[in-house]
C-alpha atoms as a PDB file:
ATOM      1  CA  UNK A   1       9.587 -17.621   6.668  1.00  0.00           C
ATOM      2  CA  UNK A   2       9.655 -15.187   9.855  1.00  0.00           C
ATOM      3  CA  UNK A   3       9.994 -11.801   9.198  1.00  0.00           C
ATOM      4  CA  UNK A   4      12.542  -9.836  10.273  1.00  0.00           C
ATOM      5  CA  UNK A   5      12.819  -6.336  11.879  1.00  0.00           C
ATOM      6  CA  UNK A   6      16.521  -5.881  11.800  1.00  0.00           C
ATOM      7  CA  UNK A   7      16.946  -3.942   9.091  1.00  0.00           C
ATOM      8  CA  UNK A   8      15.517  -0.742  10.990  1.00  0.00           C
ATOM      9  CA  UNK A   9      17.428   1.692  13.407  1.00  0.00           C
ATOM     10  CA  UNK A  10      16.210   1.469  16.540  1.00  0.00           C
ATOM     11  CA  UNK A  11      14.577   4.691  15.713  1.00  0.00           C
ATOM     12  CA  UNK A  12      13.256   3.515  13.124  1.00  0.00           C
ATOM     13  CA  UNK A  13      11.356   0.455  14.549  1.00  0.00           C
ATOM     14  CA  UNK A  14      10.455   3.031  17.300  1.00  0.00           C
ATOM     15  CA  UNK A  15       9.123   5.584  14.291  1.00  0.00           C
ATOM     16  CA  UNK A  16       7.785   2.588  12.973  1.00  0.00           C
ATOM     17  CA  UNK A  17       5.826   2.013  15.755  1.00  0.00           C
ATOM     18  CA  UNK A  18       4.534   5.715  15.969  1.00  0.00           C
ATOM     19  CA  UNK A  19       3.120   5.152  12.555  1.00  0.00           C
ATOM     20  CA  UNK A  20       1.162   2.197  13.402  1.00  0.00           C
ATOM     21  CA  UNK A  21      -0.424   3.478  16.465  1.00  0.00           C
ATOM     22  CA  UNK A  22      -1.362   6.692  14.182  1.00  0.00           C
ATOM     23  CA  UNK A  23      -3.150   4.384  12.045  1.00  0.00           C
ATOM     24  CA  UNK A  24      -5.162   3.035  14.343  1.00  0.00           C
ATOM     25  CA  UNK A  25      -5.754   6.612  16.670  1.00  0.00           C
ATOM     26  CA  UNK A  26      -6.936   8.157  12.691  1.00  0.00           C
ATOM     27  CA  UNK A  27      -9.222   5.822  12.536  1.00  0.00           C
ATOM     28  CA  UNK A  28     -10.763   6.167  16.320  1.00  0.00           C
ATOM     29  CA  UNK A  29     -10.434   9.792  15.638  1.00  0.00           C
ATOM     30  CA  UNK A  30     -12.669  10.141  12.720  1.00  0.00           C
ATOM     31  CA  UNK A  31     -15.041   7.032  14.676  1.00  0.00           C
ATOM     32  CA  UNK A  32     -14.993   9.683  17.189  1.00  0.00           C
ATOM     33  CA  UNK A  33     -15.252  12.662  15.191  1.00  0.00           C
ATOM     34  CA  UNK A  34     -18.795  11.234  13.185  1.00  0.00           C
ATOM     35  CA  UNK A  35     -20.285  10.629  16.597  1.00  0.00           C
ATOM     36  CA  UNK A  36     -19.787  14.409  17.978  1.00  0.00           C
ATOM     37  CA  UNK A  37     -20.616  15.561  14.341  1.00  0.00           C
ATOM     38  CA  UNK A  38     -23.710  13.584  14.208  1.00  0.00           C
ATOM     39  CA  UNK A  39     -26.653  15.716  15.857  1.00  0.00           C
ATOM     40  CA  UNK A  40     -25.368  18.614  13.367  1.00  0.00           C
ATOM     41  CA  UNK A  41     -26.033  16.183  10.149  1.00  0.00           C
ATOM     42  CA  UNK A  42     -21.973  16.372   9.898  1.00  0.00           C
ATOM     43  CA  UNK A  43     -19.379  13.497   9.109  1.00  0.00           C
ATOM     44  CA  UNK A  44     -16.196  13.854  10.681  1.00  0.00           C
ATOM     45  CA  UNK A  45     -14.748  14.432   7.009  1.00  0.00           C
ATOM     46  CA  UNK A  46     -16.951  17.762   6.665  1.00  0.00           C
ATOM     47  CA  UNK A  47     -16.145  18.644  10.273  1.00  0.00           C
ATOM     48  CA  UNK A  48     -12.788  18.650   9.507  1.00  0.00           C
ATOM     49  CA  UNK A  49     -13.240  20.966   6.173  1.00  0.00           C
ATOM     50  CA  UNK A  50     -15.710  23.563   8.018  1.00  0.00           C
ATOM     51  CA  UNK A  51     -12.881  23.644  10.775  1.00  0.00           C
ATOM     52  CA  UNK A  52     -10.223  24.384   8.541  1.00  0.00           C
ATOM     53  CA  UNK A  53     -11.876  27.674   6.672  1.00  0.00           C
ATOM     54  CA  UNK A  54     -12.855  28.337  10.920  1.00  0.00           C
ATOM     55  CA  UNK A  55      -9.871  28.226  11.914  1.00  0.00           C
ATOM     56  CA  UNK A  56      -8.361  29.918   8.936  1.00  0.00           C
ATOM     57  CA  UNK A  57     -10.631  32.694  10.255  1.00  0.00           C
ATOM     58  CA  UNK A  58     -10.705  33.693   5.824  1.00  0.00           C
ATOM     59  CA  UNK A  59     -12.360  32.054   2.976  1.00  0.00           C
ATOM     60  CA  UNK A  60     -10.151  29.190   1.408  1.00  0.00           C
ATOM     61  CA  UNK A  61      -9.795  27.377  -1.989  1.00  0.00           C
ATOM     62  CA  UNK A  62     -10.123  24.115  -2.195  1.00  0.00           C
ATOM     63  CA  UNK A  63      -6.415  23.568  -2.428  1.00  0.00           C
ATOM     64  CA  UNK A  64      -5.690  25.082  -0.090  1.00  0.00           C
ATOM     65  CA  UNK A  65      -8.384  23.279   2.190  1.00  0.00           C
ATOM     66  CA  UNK A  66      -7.272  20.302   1.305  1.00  0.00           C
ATOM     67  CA  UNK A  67      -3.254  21.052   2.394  1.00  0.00           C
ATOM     68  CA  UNK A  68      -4.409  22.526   6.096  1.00  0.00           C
ATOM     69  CA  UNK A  69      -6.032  19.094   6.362  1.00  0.00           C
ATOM     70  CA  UNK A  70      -3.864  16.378   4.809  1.00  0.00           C
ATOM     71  CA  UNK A  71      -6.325  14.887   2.147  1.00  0.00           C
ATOM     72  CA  UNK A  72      -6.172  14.942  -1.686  1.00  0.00           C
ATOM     73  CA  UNK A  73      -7.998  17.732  -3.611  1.00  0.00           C
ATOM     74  CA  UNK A  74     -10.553  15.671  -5.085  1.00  0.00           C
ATOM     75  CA  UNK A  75     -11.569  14.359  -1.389  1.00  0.00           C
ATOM     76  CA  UNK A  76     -12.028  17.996  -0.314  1.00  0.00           C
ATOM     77  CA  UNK A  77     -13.716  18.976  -3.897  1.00  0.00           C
ATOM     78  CA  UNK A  78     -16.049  16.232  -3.145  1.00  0.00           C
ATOM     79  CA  UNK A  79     -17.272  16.878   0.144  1.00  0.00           C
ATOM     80  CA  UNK A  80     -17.183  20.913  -0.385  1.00  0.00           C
ATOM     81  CA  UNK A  81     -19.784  19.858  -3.220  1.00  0.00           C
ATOM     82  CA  UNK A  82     -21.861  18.255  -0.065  1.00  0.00           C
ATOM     83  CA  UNK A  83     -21.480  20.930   2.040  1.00  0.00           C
ATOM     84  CA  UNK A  84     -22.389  23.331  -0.485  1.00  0.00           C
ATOM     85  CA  UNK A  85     -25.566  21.483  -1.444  1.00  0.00           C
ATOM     86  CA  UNK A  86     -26.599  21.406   2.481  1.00  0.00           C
ATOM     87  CA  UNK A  87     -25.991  25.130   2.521  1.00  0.00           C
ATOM     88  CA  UNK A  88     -23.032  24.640   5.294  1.00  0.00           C
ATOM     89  CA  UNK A  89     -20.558  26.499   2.650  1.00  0.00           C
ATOM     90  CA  UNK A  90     -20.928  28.819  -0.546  1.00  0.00           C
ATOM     91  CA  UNK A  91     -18.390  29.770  -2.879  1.00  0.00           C
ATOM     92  CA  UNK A  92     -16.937  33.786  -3.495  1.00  0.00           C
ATOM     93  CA  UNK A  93     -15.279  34.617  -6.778  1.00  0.00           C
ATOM     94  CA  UNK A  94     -11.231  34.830  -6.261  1.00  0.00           C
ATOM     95  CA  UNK A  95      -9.891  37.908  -7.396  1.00  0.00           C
ATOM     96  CA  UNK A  96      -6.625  35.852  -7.435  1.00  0.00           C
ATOM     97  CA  UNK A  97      -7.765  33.143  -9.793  1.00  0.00           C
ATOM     98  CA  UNK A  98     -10.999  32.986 -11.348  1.00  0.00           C
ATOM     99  CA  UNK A  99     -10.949  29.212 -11.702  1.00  0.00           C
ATOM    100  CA  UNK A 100     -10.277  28.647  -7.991  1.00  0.00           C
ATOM    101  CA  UNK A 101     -13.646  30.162  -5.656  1.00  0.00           C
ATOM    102  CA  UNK A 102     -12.634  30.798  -2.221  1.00  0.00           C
ATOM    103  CA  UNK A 103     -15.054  28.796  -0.075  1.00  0.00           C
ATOM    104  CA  UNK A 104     -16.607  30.229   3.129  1.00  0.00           C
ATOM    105  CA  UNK A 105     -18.670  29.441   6.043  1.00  0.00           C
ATOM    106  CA  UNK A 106     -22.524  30.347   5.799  1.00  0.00           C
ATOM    107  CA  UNK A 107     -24.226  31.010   8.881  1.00  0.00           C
ATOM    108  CA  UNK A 108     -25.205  28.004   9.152  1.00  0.00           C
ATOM    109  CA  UNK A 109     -22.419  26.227   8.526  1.00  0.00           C
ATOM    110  CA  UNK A 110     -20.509  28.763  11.095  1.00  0.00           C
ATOM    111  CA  UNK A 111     -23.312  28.017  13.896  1.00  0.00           C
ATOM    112  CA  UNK A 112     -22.643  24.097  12.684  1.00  0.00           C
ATOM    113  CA  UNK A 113     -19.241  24.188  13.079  1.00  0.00           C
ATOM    114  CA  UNK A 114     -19.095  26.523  16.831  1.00  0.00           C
ATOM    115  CA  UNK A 115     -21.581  23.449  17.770  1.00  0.00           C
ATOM    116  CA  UNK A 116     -19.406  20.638  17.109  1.00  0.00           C
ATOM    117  CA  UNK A 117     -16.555  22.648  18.764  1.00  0.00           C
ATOM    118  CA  UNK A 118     -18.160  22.901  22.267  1.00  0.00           C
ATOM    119  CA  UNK A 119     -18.587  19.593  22.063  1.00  0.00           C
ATOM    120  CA  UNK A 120     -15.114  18.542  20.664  1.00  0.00           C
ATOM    121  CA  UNK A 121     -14.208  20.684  23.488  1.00  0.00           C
ATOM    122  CA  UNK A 122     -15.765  18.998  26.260  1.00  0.00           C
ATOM    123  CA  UNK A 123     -14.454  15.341  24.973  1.00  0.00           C
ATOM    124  CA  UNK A 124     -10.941  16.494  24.081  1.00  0.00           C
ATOM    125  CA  UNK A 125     -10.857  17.678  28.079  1.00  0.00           C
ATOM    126  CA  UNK A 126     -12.037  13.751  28.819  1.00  0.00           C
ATOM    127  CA  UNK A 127      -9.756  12.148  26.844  1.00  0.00           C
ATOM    128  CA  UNK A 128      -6.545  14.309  28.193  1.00  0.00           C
ATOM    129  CA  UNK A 129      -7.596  14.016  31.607  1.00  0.00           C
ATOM    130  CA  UNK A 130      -4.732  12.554  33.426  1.00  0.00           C
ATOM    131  CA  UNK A 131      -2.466  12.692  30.658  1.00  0.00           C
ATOM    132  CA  UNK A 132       0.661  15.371  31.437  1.00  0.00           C
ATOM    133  CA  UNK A 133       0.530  18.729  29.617  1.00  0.00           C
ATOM    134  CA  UNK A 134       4.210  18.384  29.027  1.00  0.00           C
ATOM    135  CA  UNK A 135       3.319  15.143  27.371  1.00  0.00           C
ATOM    136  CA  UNK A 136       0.784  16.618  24.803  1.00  0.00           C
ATOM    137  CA  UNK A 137       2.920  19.230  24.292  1.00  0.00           C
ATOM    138  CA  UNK A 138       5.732  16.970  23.028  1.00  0.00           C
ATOM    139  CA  UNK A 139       3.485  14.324  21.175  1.00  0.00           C
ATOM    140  CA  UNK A 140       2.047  17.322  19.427  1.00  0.00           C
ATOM    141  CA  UNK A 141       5.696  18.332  18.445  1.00  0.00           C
ATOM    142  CA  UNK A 142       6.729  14.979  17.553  1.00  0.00           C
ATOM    143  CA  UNK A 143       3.625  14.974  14.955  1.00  0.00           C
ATOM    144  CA  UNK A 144       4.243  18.230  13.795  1.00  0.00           C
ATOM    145  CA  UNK A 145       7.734  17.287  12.710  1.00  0.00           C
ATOM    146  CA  UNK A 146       6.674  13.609  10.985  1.00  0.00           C
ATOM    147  CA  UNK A 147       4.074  15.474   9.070  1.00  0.00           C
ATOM    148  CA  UNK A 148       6.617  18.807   7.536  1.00  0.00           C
ATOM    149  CA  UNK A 149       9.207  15.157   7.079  1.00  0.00           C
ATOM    150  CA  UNK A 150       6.285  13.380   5.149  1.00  0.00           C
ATOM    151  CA  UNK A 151       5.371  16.603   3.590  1.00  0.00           C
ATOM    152  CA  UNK A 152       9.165  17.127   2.305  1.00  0.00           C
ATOM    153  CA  UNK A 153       9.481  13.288   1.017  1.00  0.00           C
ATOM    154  CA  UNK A 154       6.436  13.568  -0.811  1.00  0.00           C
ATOM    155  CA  UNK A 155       7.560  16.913  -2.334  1.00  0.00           C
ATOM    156  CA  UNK A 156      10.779  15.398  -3.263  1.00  0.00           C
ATOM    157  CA  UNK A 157       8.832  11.811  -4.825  1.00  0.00           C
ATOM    158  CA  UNK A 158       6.857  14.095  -7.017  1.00  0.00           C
ATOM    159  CA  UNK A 159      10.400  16.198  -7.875  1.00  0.00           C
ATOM    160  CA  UNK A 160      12.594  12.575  -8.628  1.00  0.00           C
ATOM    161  CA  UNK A 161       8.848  10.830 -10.629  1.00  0.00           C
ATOM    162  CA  UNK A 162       9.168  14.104 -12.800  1.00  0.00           C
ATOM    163  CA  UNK A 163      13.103  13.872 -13.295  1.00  0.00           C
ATOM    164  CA  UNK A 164      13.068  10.520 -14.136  1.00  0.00           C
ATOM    165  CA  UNK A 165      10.056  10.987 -16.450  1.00  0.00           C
ATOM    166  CA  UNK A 166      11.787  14.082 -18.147  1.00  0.00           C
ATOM    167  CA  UNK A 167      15.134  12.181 -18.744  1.00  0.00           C
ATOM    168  CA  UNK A 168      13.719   8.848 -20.506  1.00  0.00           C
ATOM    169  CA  UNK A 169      14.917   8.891 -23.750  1.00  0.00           C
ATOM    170  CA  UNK A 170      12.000   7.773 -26.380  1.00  0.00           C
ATOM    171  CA  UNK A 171      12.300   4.518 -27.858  1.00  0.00           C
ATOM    172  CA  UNK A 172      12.989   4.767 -31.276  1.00  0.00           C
ATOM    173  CA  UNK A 173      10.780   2.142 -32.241  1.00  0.00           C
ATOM    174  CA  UNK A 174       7.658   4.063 -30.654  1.00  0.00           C
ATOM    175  CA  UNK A 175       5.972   2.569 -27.673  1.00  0.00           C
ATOM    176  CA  UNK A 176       4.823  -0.508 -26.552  1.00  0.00           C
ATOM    177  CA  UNK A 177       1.328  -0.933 -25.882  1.00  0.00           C
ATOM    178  CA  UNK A 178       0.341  -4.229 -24.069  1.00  0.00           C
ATOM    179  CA  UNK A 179      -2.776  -5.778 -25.791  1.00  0.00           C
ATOM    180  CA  UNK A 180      -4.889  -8.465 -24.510  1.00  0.00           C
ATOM    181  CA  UNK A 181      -5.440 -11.749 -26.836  1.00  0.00           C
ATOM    182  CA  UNK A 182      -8.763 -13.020 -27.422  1.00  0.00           C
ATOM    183  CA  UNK A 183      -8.264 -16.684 -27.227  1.00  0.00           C
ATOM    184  CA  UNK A 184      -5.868 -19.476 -25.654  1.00  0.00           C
ATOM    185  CA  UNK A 185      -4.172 -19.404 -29.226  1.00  0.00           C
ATOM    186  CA  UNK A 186      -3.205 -16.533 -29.171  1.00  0.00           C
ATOM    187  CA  UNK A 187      -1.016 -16.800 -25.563  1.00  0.00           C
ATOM    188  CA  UNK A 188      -2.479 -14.305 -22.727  1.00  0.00           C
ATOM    189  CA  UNK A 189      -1.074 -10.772 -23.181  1.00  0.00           C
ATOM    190  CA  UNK A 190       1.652  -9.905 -25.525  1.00  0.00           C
ATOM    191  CA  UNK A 191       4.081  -6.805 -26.370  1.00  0.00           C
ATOM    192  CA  UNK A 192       3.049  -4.445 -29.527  1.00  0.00           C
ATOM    193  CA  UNK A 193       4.563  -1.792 -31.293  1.00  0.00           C
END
């Protein structure tokens, strides 16, 4: 069977094909990204999470962290936890929520970070060599846009999940719970209530 592309706009094959070349740039980037990181003992991961509270120029929770950068909240709990334990970041009590600490940069992790961005600076001049400003310019736009779209569909997947969980009636039975059997006569998995 041959698969078949018609079903997409031509923008959309085009989108399409914007996606799959992101997918493969992400993962040269972060390639890239762990071999400038790597004389400061960074990953391109904890780059990315010491660049966001730099660039924030403020202390950050990990939330918020982890929406500046595009990654789940576990991911950037996890590798705050490693930069924390290298002394790269510490934590400040939040006088807006005392379960979320605002993380910040330590010295070190502010002399770690202004490292890797000389460098990042001098390879992102390489790698746009030759390319047309006006052409960065409008990729950059084009990315910008996907990501607030993809931002706005996930929004409204989490907003239709919760309506449709909210307007299942109950069974009046009570649930089923699937239940494994424990031998051939019993038939694989089966239904219970």
């Amino acid at each position: 069977m041959m698969w078949r592309r018609d079903h997409r706009t031509p923008e959309g094959e085009t989108a399409t094909q914007v996606i799959l070349s992101t997918f493969r740039a992400n993962g040269l980037l972060l390639a890239a990204g762990d071999r400038l990181t790597a004389d400061q003992r960074l990953t391109a991961a904890r780059w990315q999470v010491l660049g966001a509270i730099a660039l924030a120029e403020r202390p950050l929770t990990v939330p918020q962290i982890a929406r500046r950068i595009g990654l789940t909240r576990q991911s950037v709990h996890a590798t705050v936890q490693r930069l924390l334990r290298d002394g790269l970041l510490e934590l400040v009590p939040n006088a807006d929520h005392r379960r979320s600490p605002l993380v910040r940069l330590t010295q070190p992790g502010r002399a770690g970070y202004a490292a890797a961005d000389r460098r990042q600076a001098a390879w992102a001049n390489r790698l746009a060599a030759g390319i047309g400003r006006a052409d960065l310019e409008t990729t950059a736009r084009v990315l910008e846009e996907l990501c607030r779209r993809l931002e706005a569909d996930s929004a409204n997947d989490r907003h239709d999940r919760q309506d449709d969980q909210s307007s299942e009636a109950p069974d009046p039975a009570g649930p089923i719970e699937l239940v494994e059997s424990t031998g051939p006569a019993e038939g694989g998995t089966r239904r219970q209530r």
